[in-house]
Protein backbone atom coordinates (compact mmCIF):
# COMPACT_ATOMS: atom_id res chain seq x y z
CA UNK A 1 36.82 -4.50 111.15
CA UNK A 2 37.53 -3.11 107.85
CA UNK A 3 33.73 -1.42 108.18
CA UNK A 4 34.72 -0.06 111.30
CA UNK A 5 37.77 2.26 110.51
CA UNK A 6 36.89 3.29 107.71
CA UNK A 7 33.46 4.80 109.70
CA UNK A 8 36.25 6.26 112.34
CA UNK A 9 38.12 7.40 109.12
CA UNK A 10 34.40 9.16 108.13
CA UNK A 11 34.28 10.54 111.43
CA UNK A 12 37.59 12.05 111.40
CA UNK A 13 37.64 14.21 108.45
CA UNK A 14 34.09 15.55 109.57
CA UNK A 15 35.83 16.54 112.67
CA UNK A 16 38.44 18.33 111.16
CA UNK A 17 36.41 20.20 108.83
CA UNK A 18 35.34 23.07 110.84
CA UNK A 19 39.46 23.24 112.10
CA UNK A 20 40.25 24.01 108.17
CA UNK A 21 37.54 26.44 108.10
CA UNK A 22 38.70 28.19 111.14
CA UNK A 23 42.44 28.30 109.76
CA UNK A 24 41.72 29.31 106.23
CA UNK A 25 39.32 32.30 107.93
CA UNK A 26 42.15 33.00 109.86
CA UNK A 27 44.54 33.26 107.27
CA UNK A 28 42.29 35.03 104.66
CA UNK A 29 41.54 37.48 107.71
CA UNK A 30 45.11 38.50 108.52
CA UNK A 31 46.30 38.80 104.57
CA UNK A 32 43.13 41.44 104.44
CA UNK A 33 44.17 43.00 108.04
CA UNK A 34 48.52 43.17 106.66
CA UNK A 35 46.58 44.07 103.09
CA UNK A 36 44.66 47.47 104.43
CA UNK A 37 47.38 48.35 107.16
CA UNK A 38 50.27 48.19 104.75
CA UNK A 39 47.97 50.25 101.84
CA UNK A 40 47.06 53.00 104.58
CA UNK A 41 50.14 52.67 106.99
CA UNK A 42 52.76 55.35 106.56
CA UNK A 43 56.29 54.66 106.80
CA UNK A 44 58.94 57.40 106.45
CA UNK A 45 60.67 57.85 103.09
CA UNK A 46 64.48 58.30 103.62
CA UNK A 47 67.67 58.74 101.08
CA UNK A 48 71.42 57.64 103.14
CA UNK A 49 73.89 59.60 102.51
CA UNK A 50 77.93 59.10 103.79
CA UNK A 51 79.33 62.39 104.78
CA UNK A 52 81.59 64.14 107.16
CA UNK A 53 81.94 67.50 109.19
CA UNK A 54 83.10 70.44 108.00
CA UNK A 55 83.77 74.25 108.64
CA UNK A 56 80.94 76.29 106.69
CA UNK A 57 83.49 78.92 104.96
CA UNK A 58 85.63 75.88 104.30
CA UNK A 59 88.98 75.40 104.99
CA UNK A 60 91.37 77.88 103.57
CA UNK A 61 94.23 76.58 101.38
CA UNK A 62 97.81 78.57 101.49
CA UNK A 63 100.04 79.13 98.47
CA UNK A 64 102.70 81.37 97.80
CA UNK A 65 102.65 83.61 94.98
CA UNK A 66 105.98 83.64 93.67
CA UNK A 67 107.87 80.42 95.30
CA UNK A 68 110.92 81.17 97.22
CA UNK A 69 113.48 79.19 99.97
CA UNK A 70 112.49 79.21 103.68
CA UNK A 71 113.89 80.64 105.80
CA UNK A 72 112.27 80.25 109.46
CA UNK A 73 108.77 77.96 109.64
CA UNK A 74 107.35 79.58 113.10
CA UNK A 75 104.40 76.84 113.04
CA UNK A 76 104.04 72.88 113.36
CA UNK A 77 101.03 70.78 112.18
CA UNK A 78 97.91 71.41 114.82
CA UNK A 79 99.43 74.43 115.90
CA UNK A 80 96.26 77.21 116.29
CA UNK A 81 97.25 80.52 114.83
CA UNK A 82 95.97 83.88 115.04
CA UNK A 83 94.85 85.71 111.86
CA UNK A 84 97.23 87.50 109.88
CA UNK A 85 100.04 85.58 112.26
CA UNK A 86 103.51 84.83 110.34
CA UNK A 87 103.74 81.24 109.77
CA UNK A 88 106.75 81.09 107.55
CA UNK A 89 109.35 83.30 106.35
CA UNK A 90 110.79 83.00 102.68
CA UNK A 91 114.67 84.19 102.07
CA UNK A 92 114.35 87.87 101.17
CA UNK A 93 118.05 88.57 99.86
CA UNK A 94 117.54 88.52 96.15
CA UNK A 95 114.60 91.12 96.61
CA UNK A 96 116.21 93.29 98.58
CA UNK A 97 119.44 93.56 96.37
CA UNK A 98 116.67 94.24 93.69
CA UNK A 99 115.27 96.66 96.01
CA UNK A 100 118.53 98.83 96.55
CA UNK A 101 118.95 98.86 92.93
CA UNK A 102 115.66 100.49 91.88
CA UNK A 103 115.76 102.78 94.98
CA UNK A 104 118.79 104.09 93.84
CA UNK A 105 117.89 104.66 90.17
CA UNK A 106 114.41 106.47 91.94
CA UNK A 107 116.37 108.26 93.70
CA UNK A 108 118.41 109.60 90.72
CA UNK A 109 115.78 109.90 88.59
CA UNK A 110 113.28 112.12 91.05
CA UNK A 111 116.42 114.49 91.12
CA UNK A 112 116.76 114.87 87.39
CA UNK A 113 112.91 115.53 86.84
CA UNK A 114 113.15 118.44 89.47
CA UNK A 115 115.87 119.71 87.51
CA UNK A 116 114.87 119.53 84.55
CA UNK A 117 111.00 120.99 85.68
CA UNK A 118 113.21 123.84 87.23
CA UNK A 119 114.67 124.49 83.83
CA UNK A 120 111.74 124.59 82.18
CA UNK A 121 109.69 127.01 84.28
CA UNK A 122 112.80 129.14 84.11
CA UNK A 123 113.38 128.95 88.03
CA UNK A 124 116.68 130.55 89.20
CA UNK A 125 117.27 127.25 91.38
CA UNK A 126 116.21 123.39 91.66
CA UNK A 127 112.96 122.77 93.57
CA UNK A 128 113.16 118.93 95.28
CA UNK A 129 110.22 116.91 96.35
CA UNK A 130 109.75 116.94 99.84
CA UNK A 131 110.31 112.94 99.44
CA UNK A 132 114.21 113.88 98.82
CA UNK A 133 114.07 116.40 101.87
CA UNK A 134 112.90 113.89 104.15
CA UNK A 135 115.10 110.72 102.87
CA UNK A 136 117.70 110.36 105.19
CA UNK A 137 119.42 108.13 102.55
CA UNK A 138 123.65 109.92 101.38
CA UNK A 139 122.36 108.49 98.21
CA UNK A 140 119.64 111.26 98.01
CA UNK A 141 122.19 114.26 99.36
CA UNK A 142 124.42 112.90 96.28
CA UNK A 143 121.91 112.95 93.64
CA UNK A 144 120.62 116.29 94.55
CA UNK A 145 123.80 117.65 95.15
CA UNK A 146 124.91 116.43 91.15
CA UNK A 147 121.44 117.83 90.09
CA UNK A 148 122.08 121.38 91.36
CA UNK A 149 125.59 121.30 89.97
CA UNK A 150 124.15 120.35 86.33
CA UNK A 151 121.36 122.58 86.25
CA UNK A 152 123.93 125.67 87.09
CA UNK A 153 126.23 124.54 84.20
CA UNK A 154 123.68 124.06 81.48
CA UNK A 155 121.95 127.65 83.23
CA UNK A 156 125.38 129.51 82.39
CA UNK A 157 126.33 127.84 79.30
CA UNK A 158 122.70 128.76 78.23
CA UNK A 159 122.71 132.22 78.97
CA UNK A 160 126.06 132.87 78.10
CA UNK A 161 124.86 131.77 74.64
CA UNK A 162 121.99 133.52 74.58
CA UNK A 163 124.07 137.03 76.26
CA UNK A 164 126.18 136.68 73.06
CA UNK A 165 123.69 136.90 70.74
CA UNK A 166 122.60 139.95 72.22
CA UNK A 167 125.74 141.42 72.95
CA UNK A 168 126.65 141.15 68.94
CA UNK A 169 122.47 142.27 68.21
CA UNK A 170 123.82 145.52 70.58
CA UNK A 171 126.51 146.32 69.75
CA UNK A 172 124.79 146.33 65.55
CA UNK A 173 122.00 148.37 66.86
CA UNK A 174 124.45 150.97 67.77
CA UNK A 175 126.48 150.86 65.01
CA UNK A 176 123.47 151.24 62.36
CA UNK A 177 122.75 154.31 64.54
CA UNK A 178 125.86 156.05 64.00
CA UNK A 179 125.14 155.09 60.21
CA UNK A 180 122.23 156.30 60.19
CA UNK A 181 123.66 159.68 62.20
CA UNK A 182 126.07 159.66 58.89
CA UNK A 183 123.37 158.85 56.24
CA UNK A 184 121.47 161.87 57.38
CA UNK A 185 124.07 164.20 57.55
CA UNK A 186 124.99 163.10 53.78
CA UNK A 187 121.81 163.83 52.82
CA UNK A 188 121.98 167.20 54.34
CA UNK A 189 124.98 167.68 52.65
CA UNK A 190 123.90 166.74 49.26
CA UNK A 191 121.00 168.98 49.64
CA UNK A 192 122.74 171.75 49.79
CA UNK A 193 125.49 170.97 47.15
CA UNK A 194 122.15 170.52 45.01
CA UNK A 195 121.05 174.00 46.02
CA UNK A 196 124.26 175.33 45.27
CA UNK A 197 125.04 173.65 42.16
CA UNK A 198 121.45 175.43 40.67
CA UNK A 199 122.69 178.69 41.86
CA UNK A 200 125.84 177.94 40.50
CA UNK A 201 124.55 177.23 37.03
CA UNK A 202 122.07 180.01 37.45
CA UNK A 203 125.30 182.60 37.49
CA UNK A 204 127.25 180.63 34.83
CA UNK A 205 124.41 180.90 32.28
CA UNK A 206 124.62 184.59 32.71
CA UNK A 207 128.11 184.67 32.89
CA UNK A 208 129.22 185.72 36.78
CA UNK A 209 130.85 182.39 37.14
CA UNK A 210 133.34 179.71 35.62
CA UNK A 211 132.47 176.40 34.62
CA UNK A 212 135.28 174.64 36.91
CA UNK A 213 133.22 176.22 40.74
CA UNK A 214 130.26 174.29 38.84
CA UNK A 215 132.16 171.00 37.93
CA UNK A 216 133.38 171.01 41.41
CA UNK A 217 130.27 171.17 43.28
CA UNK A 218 128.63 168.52 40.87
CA UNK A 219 131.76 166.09 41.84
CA UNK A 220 130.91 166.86 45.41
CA UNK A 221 127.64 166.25 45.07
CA UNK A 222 127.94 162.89 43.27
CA UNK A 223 130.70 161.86 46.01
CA UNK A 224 127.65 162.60 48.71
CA UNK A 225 125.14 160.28 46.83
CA UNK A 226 128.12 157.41 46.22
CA UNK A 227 128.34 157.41 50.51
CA UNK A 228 124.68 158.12 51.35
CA UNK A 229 124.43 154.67 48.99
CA UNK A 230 126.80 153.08 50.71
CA UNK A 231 125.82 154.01 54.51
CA UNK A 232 122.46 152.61 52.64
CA UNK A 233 123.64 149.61 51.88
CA UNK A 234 125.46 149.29 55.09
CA UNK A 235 123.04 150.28 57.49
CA UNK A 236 120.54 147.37 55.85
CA UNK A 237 123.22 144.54 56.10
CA UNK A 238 124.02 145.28 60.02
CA UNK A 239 119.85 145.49 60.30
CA UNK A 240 119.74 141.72 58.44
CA UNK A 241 122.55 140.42 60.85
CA UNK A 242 120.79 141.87 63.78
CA UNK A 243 117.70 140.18 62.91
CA UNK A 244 119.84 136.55 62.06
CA UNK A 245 120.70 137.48 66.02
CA UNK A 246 117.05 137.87 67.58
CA UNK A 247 116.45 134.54 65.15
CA UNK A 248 119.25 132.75 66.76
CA UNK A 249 118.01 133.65 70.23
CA UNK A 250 114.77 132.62 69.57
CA UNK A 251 116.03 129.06 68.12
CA UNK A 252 118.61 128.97 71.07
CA UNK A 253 115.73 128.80 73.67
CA UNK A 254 113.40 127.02 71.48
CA UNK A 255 116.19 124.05 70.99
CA UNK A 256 116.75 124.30 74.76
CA UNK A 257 113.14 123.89 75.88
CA UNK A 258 112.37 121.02 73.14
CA UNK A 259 115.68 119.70 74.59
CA UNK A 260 114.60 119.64 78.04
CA UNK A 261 110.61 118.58 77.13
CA UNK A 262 112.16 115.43 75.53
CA UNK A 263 114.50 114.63 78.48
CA UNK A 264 111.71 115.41 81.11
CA UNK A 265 108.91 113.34 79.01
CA UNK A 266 111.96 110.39 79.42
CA UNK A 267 113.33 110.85 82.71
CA UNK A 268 109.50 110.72 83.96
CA UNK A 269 108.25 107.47 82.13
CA UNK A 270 111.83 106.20 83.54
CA UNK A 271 110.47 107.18 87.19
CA UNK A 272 106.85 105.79 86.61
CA UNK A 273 108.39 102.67 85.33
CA UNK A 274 111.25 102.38 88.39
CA UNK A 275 108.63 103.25 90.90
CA UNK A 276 105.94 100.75 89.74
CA UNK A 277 108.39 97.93 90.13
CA UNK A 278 109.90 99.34 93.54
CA UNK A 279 106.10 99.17 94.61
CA UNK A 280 106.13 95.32 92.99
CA UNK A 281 109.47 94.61 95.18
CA UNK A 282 108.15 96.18 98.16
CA UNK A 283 105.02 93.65 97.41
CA UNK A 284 107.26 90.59 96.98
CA UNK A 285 109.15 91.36 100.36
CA UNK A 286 106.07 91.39 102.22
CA UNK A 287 105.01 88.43 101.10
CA UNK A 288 108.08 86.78 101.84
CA UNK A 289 106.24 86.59 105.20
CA UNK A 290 103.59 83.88 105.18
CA UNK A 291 100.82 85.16 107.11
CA UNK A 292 97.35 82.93 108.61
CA UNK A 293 95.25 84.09 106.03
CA UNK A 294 92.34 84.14 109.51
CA UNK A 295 92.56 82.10 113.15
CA UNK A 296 92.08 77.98 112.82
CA UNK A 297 94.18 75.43 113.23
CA UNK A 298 97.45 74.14 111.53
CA UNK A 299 96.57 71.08 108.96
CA UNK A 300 98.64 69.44 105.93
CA UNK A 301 101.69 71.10 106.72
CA UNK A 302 104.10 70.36 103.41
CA UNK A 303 107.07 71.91 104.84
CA UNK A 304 109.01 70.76 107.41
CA UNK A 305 113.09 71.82 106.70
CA UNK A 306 114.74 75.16 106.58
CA UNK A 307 115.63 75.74 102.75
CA UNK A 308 112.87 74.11 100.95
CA UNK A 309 112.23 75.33 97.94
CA UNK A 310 108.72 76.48 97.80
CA UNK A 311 107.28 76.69 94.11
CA UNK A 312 104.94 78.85 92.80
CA UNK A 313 101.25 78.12 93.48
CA UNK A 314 101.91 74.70 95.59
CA UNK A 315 100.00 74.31 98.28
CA UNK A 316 101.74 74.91 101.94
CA UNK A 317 99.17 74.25 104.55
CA UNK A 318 95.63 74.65 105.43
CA UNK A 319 94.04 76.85 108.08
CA UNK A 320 90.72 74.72 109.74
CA UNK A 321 88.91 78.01 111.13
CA UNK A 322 87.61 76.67 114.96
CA UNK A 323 85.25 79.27 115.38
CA UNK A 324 83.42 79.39 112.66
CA UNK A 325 80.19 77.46 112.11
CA UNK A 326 80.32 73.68 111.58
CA UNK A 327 77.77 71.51 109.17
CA UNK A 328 77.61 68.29 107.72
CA UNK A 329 78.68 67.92 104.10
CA UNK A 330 76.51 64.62 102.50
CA UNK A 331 76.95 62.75 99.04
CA UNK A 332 73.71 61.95 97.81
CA UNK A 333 73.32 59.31 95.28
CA UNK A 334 72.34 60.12 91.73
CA UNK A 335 69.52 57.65 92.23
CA UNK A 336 67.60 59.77 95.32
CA UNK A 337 68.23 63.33 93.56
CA UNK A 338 64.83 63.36 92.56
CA UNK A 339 63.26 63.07 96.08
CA UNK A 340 65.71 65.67 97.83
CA UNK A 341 66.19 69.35 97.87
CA UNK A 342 66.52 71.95 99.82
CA UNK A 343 64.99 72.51 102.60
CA UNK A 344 64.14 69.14 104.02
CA UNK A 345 64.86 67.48 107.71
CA UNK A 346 67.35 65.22 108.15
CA UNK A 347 68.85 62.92 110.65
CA UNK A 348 72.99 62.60 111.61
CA UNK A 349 74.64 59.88 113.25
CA UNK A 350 78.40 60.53 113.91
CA UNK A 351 80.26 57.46 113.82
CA UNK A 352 83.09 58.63 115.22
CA UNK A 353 81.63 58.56 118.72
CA UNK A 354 80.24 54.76 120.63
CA UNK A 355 76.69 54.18 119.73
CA UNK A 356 75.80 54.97 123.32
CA UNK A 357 77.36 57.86 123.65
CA UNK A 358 76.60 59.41 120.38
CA UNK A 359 72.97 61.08 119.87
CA UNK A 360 71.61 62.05 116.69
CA UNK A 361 71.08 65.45 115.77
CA UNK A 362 68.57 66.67 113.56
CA UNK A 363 69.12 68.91 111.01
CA UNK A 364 68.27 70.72 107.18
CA UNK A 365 69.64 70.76 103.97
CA UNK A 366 70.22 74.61 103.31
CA UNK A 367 72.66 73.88 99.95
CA UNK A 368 72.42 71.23 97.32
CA UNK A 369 74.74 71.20 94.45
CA UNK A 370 73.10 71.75 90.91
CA UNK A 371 74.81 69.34 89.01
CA UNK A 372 76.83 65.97 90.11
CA UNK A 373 79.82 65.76 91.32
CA UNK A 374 82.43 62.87 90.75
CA UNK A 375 85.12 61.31 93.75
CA UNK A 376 88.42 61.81 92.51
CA UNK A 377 89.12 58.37 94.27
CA UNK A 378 86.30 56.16 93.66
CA UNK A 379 84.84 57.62 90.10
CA UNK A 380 81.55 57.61 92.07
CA UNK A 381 78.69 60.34 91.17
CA UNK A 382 76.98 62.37 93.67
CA UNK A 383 75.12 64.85 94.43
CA UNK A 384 76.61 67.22 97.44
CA UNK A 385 74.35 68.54 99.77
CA UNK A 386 74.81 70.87 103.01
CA UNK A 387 73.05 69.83 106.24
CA UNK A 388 72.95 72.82 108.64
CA UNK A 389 72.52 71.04 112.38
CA UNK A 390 69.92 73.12 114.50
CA UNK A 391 71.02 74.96 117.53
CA UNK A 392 68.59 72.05 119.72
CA UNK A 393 70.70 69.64 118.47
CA UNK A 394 74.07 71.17 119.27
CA UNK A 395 72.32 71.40 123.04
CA UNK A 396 72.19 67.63 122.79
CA UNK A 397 75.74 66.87 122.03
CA UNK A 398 76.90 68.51 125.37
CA UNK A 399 79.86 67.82 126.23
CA UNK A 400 80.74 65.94 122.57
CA UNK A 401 82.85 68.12 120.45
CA UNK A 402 82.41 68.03 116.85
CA UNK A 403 85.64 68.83 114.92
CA UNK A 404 86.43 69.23 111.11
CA UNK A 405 86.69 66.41 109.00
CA UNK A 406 84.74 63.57 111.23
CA UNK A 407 82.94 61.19 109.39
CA UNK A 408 78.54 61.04 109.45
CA UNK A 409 75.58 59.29 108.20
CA UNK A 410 72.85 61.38 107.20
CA UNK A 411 69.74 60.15 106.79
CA UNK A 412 67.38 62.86 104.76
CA UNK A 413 63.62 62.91 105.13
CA UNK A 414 62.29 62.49 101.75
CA UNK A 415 58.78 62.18 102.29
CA UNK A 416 56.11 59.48 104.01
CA UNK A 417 55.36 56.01 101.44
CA UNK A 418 53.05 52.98 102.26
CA UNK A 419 54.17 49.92 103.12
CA UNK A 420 52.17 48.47 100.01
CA UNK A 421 54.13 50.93 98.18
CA UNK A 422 57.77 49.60 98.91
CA UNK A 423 56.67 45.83 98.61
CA UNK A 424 54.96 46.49 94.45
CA UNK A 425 58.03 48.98 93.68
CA UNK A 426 60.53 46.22 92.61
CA UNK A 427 57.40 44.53 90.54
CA UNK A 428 56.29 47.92 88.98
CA UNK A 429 59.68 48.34 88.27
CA UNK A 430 59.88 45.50 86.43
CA UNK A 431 56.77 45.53 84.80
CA UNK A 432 57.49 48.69 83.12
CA UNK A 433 61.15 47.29 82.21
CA UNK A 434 59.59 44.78 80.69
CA UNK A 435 57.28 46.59 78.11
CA UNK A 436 59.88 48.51 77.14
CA UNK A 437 60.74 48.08 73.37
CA UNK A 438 64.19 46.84 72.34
């Protein structure tokens, strides 16, 4: 009995023997078959990236310059605007008392330089600027009115001075003429009591004459020298005062144009300095009107209450542009940098929609950032990367609006790997880990 199974036992493992075979061939057969497929089959290499929609020129951030309380807020959140639309209005009354102020000193000012231009040039009256002909404003009538009074005043006081001077030069000139007159007819006078006197002597040495006609004539003659010295004397003292007089005109006119240079060189920094600041107010005002900086849509609206205080710089609101070009903004992981760039395909799921209703769009990254970038929120690094959707694509979505802001998954087309290729990474990986020196 014993004999007999263990001949059946025999028997049994002969019969299996060729069943082993067959499985081991089998099994050696398909490793070799997965072995070449997965060393020559391709698979496509791709780096995920989270990411969302967004307008190509961005979104477009409003602050206000200088701050200010609101007055009117025209818009709501989601409102669309138009560009260059007001949006919100600040309270203008501190800049326009500011305003009135350096109008008025403009004003004033722009009146006193023609006047005192009009003084220089020695015009016989005040020449405005057309800008004071045309302003409407009493202020301007007043100021030019003041102007015209002044520049008579200081024109009479001026050449009443200066008519003085020559009045008293005059009325010497004449004088030292009738010295003169005088002078010579001394001199004519002397000449003859000299001519007489040497007759005189002439006789008295031969004895037709007395000594007393000769001593008379001599005293006359000396008496004629004594006033032709003093007309002299006189006639050069009036000529020195007449010449103090020309002097004093000259100095006169010189003190009154260096007078008026000065206040002109003032009075027009004055006006440069008042106008450049009316131009700043007129600035401020008009941006006391907020204004859509270009069309989009309302988003992030910070103010909600008439008399907010705005501050300088904050941010008010953003303007979503709608008809603008849209694309997909992607954070790529520091660890796929080095298989993408620019230029390569990519695939976009939008989350947003049902998985039914939502087709994927192909598209290319056109922008990727040079350096990483890090979330605010998370600390994470990335990479960002533009993906511009082609216009078949946007055929696709039909009906399916994209809008601004809606999340994505972008999957980039990195390149084509084996299958033997992803299965020995992880081990390569390791391997070379592991020789690494410590």
């Amino acid at each position: 009995m014993n004999q007999l199974s263990e001949l059946e036992a025999v028997a049994l493992v002969t019969d299996e023997r060729p069943i082993r075979n067959i499985g081991a061939i089998v099994i050696i057969a398909t490793i070799g078959i997965f072995g070449v497929w997965s060393y020559f089959a391709p698979l496509d290499s791709s780096a995920l990236a989270p990411g969302f929609v967004a307008v190509k020129s961005h979104r477009k951030t409003v602050q206000h310059f200088d701050g200010g309380i609101v007055r009117e807020i025209l818009v709501k959140e989601g409102a669309v605007v138009e560009e260059n639309e007001v949006m919100i209005r600040l309270d203008d009354t501190a800049i326009k008392a500011e305003q009135d102020i350096l109008r008025s000193q403009q004003i004033t000012l722009s009146a006193q330089v023609a006047r005192l231009t009009a003084e220089r040039d020695h015009k016989d009256r005040v020449e405005f600027p057309q800008s004071l002909h045309d302003d409407g404003d009493p202020r301007t009538v007043e100021a030019k009115l003041a102007e015209t009074r002044i520049f008579q005043a200081r024109q009479l006081s001026h050449e009443g001075e200066v008519s003085m001077l020559k009045q008293r030069s005059s009325q010497l000139s004449t004088r030292v003429g009738g010295l003169q007159g005088q002078r010579e007819a001394k001199q004519a006078l002397s000449e003859s009591y000299k001519d007489e006197l040497k007759d005189l002597r002439e006789l008295l040495a031969e004895g037709f004459t007395g000594k007393q006609r000769v001593r008379d004539i001599d005293r006359n003659l000396t008496l004629a020298m004594g006033e032709i010295s003093a007309l002299t004397a006189q006639i050069a003292s009036d000529q020195i005062q007449i010449a103090e007089a020309q002097l004093q005109i000259l100095q006169s006119e010189k003190q009154f144009q260096e007078s008026i240079a000065g206040k002109l060189a003032e009075a027009q920094a004055q006006l440069y300095d008042v106008s450049q600041r009316l131009i700043a107010t007129r600035e401020r005002m008009a941006r006391t009107e907020i204004r859509a900086p270009s069309g989009g849509r309302i988003l992030g609206l910070t103010i909600h209450n008439v008399g907010t205080v705005v501050s300088p710089g904050r941010p008010i609101l953003e303007v979503v542009p709608q008809s603008e070009e849209l694309i997909v903004t992607a954070q790529v992981s520091t660890m796929d940098i080095d298989r993408v760039h620019e230029g390569l395909k990519a695939e976009v799921r939008f989350s947003s929609f049902k998985q039914a209703l939502a087709p994927k769009v192909e598209g290319k990254v056109v922008v990727l950032s040079a350096d990483r970038l890090s979330d605010e929120r998370t600390g994470m690094s990335y990479y960002q990367a533009q993906i511009e959707i082609t216009p078949e694509s946007y055929e696709k979505l039909g009906d399916i609006e994209l809008l601004p802001g809606m999340p994505a998954e972008v999957l980039i087309n990195t390149g084509e790997r084996t299958v033997l290729e992803y299965l020995l990474q992880p081990i390569s990986s390791a391997v070379s880990r592991a020789f690494i020196e410590d």
